[in-house]
Every structure is written in structure tokens, then in C-alpha cells.
PDB file of N, CA and C in Angstrom:
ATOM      1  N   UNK A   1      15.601-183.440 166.326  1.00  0.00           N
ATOM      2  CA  UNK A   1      16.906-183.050 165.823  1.00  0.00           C
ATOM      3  C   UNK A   1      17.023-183.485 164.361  1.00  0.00           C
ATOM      4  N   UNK A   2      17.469-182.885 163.565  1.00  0.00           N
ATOM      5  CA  UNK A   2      17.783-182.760 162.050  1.00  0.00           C
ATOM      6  C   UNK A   2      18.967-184.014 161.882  1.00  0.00           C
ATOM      7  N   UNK A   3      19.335-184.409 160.521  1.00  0.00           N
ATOM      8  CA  UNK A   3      20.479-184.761 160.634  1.00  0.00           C
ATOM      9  C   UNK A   3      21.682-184.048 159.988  1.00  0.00           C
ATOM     10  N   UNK A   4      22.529-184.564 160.585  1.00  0.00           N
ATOM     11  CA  UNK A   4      24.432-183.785 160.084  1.00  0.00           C
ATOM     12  C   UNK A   4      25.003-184.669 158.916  1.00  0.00           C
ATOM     13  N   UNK A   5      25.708-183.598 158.386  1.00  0.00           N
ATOM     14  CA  UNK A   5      25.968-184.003 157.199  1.00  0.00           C
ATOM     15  C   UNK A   5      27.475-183.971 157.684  1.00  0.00           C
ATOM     16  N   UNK A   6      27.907-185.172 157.307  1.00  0.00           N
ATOM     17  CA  UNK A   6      29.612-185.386 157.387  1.00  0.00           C
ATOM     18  C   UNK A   6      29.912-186.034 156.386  1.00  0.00           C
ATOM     19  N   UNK A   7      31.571-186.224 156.403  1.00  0.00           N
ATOM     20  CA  UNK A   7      32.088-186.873 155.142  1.00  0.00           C
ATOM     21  C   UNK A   7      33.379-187.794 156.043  1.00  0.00           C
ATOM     22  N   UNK A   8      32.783-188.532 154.919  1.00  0.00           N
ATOM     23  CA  UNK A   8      33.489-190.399 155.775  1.00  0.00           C
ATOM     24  C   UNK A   8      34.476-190.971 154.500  1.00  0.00           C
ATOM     25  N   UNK A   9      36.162-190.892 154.950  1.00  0.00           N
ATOM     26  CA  UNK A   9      36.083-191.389 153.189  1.00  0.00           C
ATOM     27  C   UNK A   9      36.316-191.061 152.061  1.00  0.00           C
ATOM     28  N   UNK A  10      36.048-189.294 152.030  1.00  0.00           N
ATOM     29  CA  UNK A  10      35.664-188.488 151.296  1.00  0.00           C
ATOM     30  C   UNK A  10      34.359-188.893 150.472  1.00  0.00           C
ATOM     31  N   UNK A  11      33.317-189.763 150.906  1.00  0.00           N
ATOM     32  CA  UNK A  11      32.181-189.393 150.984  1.00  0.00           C
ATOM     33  C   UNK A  11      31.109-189.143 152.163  1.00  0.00           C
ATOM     34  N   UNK A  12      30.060-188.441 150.938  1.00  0.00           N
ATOM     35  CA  UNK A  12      29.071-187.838 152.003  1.00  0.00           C
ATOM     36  C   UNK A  12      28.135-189.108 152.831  1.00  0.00           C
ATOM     37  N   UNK A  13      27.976-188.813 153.998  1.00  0.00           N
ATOM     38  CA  UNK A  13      26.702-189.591 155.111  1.00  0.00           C
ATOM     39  C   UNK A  13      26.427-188.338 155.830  1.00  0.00           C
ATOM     40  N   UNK A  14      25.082-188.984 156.291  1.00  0.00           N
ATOM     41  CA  UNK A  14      24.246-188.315 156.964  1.00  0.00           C
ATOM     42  C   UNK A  14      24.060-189.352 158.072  1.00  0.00           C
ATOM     43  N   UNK A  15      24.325-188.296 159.211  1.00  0.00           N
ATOM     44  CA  UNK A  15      23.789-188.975 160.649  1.00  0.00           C
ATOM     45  C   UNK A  15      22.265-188.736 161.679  1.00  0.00           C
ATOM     46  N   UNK A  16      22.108-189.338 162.667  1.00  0.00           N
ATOM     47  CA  UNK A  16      21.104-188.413 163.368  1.00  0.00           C
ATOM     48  C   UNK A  16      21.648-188.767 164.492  1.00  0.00           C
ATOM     49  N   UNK A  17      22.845-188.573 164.579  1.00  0.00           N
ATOM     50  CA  UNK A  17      23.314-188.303 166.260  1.00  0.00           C
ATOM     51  C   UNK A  17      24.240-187.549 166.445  1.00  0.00           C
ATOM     52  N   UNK A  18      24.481-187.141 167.598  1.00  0.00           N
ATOM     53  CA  UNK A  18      25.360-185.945 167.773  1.00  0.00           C
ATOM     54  C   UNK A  18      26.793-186.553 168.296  1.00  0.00           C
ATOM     55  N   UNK A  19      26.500-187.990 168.716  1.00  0.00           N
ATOM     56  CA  UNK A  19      27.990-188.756 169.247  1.00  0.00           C
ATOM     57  C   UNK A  19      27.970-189.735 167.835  1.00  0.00           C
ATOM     58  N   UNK A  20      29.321-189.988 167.604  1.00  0.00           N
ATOM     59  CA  UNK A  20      29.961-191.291 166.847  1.00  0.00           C
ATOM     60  C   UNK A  20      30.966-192.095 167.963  1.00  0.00           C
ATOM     61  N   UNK A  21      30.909-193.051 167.927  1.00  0.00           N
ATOM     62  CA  UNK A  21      31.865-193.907 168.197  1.00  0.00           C
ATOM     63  C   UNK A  21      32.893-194.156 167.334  1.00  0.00           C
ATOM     64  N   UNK A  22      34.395-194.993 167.758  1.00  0.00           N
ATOM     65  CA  UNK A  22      35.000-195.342 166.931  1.00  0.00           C
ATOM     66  C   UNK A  22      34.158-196.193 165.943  1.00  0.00           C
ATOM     67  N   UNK A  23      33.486-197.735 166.343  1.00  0.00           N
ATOM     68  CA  UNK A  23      32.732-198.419 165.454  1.00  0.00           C
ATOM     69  C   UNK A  23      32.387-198.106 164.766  1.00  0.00           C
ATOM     70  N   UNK A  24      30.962-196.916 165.437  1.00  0.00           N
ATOM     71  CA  UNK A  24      30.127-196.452 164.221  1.00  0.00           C
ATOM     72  C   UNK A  24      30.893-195.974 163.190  1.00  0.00           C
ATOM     73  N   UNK A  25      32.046-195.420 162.888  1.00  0.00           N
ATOM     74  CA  UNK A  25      33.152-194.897 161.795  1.00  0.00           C
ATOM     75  C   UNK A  25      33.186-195.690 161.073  1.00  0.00           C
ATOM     76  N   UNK A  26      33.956-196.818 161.981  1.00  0.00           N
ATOM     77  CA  UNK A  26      34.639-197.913 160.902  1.00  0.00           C
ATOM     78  C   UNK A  26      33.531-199.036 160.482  1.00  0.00           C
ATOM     79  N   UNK A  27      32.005-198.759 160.693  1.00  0.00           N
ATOM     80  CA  UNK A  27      30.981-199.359 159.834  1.00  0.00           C
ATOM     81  C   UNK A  27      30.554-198.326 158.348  1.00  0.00           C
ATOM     82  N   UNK A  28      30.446-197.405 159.205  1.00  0.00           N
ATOM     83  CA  UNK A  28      30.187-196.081 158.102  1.00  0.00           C
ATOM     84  C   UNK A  28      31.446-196.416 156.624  1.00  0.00           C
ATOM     85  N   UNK A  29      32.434-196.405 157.239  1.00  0.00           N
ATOM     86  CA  UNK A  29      33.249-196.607 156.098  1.00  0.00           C
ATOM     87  C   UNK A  29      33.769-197.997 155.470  1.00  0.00           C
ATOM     88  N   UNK A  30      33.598-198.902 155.861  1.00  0.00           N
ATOM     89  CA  UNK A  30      33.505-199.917 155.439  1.00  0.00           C
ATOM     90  C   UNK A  30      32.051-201.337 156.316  1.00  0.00           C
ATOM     91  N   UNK A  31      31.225-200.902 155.472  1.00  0.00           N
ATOM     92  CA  UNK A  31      29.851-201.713 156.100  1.00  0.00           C
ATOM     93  C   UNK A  31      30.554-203.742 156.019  1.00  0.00           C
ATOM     94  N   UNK A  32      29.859-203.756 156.539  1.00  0.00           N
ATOM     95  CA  UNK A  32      30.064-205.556 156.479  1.00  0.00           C
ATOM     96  C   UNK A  32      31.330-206.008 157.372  1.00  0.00           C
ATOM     97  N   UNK A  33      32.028-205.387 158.129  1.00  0.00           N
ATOM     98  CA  UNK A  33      33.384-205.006 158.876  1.00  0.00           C
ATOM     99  C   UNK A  33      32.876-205.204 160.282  1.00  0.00           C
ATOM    100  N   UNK A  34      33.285-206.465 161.020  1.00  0.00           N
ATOM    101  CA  UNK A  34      32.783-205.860 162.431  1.00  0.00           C
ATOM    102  C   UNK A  34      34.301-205.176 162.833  1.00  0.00           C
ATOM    103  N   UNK A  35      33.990-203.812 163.705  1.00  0.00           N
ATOM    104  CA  UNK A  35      35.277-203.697 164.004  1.00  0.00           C
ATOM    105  C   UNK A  35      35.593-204.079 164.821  1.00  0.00           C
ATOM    106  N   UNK A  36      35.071-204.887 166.083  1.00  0.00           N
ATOM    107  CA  UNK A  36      35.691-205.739 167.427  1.00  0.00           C
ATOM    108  C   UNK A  36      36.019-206.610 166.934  1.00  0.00           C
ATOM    109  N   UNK A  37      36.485-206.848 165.851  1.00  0.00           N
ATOM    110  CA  UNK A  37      36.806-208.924 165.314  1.00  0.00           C
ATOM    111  C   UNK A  37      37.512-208.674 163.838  1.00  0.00           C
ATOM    112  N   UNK A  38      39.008-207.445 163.991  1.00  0.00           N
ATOM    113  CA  UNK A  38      39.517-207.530 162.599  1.00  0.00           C
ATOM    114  C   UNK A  38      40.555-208.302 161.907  1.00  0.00           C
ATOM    115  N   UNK A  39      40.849-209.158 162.846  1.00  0.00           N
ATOM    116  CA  UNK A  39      41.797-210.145 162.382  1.00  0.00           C
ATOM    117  C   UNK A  39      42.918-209.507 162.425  1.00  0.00           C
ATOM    118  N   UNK A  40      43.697-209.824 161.346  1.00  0.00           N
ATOM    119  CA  UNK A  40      44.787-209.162 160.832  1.00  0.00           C
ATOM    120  C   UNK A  40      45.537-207.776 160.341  1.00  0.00           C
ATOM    121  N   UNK A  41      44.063-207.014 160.779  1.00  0.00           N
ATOM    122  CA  UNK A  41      43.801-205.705 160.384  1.00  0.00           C
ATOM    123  C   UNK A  41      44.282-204.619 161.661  1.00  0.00           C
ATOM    124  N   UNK A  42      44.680-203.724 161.413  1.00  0.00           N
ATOM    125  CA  UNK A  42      44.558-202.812 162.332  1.00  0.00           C
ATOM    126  C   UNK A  42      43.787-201.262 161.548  1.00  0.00           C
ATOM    127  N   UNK A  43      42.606-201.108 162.227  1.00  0.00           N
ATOM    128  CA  UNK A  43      41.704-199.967 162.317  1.00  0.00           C
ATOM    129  C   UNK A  43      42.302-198.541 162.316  1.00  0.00           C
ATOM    130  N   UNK A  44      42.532-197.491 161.730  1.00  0.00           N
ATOM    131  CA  UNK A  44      43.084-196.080 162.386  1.00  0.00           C
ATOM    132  C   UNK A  44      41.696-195.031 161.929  1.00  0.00           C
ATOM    133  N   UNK A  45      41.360-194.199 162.481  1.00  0.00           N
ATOM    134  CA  UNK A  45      40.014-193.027 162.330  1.00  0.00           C
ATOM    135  C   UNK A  45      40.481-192.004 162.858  1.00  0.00           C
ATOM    136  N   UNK A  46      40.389-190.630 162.469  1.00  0.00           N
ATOM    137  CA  UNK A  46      41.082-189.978 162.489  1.00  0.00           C
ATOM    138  C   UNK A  46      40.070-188.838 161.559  1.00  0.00           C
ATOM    139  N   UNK A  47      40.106-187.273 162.466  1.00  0.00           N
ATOM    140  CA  UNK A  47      38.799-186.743 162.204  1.00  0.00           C
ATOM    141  C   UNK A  47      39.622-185.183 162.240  1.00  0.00           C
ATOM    142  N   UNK A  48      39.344-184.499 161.024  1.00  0.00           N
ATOM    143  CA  UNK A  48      39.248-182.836 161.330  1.00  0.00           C
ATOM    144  C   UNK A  48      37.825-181.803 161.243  1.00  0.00           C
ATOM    145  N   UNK A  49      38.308-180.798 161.291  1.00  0.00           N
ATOM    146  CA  UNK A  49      36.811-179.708 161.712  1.00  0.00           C
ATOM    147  C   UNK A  49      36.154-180.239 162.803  1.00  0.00           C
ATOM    148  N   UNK A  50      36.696-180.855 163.970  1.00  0.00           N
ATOM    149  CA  UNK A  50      35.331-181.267 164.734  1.00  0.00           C
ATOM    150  C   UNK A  50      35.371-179.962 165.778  1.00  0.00           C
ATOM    151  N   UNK A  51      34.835-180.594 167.075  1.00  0.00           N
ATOM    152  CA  UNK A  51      34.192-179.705 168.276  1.00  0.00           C
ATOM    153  C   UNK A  51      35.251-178.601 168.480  1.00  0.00           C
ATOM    154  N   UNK A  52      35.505-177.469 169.088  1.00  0.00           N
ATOM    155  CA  UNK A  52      36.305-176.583 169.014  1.00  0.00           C
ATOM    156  C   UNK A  52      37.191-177.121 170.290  1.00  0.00           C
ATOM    157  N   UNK A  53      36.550-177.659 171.074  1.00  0.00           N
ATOM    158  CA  UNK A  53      37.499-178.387 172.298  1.00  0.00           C
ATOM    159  C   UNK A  53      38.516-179.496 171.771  1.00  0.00           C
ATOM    160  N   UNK A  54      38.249-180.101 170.607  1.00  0.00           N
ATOM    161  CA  UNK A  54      38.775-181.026 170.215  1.00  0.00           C
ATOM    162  C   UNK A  54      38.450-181.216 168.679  1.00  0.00           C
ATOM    163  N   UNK A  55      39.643-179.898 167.859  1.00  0.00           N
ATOM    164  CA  UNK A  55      38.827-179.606 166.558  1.00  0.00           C
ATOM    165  C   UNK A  55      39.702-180.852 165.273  1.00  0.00           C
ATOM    166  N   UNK A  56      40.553-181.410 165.961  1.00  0.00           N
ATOM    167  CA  UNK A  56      41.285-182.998 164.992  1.00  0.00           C
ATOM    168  C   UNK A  56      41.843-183.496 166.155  1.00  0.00           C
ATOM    169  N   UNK A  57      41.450-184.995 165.816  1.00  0.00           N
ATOM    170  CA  UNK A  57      42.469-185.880 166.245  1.00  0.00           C
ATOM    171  C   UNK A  57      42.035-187.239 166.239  1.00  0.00           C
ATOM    172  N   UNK A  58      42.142-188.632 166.824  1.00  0.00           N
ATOM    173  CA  UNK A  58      42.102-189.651 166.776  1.00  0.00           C
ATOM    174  C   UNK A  58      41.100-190.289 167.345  1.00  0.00           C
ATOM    175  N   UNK A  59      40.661-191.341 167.394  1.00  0.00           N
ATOM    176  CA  UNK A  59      39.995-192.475 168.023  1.00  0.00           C
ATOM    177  C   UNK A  59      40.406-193.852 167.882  1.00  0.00           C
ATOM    178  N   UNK A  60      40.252-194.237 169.367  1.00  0.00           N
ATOM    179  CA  UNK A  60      40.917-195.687 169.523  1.00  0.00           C
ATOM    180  C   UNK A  60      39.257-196.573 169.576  1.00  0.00           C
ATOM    181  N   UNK A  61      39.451-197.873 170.031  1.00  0.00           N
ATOM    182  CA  UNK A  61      38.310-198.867 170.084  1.00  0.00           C
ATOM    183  C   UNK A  61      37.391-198.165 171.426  1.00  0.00           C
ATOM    184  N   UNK A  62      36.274-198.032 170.775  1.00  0.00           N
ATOM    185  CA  UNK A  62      35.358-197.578 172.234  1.00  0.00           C
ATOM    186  C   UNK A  62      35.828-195.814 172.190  1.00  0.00           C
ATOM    187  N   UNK A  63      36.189-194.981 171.986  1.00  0.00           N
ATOM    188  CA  UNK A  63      35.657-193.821 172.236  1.00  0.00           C
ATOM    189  C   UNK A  63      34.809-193.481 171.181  1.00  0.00           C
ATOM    190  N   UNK A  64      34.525-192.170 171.569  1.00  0.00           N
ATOM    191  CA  UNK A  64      33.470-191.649 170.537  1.00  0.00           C
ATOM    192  C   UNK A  64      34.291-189.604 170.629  1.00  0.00           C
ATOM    193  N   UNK A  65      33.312-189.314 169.357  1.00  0.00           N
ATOM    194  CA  UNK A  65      33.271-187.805 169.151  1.00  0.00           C
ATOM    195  C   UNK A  65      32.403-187.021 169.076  1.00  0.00           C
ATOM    196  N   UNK A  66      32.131-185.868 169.209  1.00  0.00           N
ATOM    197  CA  UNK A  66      30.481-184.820 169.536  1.00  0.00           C
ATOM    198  C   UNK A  66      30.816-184.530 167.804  1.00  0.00           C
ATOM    199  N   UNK A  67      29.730-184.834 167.206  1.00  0.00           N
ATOM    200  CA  UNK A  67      30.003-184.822 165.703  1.00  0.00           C
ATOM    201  C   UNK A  67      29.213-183.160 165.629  1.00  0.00           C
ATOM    202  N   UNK A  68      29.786-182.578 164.131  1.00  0.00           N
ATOM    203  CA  UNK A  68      29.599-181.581 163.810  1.00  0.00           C
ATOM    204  C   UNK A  68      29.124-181.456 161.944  1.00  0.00           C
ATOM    205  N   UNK A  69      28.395-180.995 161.711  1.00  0.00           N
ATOM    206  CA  UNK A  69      28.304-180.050 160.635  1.00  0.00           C
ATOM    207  C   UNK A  69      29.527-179.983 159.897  1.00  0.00           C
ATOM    208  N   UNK A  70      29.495-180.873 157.935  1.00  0.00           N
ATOM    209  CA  UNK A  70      30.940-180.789 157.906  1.00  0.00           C
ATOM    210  C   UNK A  70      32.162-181.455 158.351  1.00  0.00           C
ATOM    211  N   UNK A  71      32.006-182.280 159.481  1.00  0.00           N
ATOM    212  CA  UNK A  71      33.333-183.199 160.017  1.00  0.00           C
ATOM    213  C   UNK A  71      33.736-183.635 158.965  1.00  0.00           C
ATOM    214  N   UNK A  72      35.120-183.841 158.695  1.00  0.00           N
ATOM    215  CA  UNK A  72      35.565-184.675 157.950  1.00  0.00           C
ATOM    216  C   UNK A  72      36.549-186.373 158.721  1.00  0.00           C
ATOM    217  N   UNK A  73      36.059-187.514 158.391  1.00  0.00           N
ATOM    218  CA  UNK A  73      36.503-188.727 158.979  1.00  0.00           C
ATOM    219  C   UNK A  73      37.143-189.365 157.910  1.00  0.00           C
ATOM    220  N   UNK A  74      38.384-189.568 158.612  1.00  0.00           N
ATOM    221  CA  UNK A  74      39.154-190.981 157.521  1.00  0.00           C
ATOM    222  C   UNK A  74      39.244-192.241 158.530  1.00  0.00           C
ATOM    223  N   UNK A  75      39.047-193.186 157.901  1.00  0.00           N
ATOM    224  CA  UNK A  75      39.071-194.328 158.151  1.00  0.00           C
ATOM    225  C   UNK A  75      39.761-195.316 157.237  1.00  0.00           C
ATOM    226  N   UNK A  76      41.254-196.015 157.922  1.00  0.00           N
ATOM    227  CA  UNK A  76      42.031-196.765 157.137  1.00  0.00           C
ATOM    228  C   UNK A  76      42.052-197.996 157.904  1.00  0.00           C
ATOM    229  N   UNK A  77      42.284-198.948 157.108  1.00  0.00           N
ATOM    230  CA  UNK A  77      42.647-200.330 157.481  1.00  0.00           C
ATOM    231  C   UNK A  77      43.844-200.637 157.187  1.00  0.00           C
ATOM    232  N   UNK A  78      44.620-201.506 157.893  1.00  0.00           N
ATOM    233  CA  UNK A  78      46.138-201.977 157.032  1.00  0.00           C
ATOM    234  C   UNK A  78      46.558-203.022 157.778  1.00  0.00           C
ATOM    235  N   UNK A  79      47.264-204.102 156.800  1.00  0.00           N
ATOM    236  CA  UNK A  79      47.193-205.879 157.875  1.00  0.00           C
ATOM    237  C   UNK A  79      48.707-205.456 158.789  1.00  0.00           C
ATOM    238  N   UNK A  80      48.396-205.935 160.024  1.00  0.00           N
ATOM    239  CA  UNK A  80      49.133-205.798 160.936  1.00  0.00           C
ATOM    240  C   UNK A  80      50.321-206.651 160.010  1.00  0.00           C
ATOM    241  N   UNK A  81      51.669-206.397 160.807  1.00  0.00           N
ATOM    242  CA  UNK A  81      52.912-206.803 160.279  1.00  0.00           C
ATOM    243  C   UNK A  81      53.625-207.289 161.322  1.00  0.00           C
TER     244      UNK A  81
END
């Protein structure tokens, strides 16, 4: 299998899998981040163009998405309040 070109961020990565997890996101977009251990932080990821069954929407801790060609992923952080 080839890899997919997505955009994390509004930048470009390249994957070689066809699933992402929430994690894998929120490493992709901020490396050095564990995301099971954010302190004060709360995580949001949040994806358009994906699978046609499920072409936008969210991810919580532990799911994942059938990545596509093109996805676009945002990934925000913001200190809990």
C-alpha cells in the first residue's frame, strides 16, 4: 500500500495507514504531546472530506477514522477552565 497524503494543521503529512486514531492526530499535530497525560489541556480533532459514511466530524480519546486521500484534520488544544 502507497502512502496518503493528508493535511494536519493545515499542513501536509503523509501516512501509511488507512486507520488514524484520535492519538495518532494529536501526535501528528503536536509531536512531544502524550495525549493520554494532558494535564490541563483539553484535546478537540475534528476532520472533513473523510469516508463518505462519515464525510466530517469528531474524535474523542481512543477512536479512530478510515483515512482518505486529501483528509483535512484540525487539532486544537485549550487549558481546561
Amino acid at each position: 500500500m502507497g502512502r496518503i497524503s493528508i493535511i494536519v494543521n493545515g499542513r501536509h503529512a503523509e501516512v501509511a495507514v488507512r486507520e488514524l486514531t484520535f492519538e495518532n492526530l494529536v501526535s501528528l499535530a503536536f509531536p512531544g504531546i502524550n495525549p493520554l497525560s494532558t494535564g490541563s489541556r483539553s484535546l478537540t480533532v475534528t476532520y472533513r472530506r473523510g469516508p463518505a459514511d462519515r464525510p466530517e466530524g469528531s474524535l474523542v480519546a481512543r477512536e479512530n477514522v478510515r483515512v482518505l486521500q486529501g483528509e483535512v484534520f484540525n487539532v486544537t488544544a485549550t487549558d481546561k477552565s
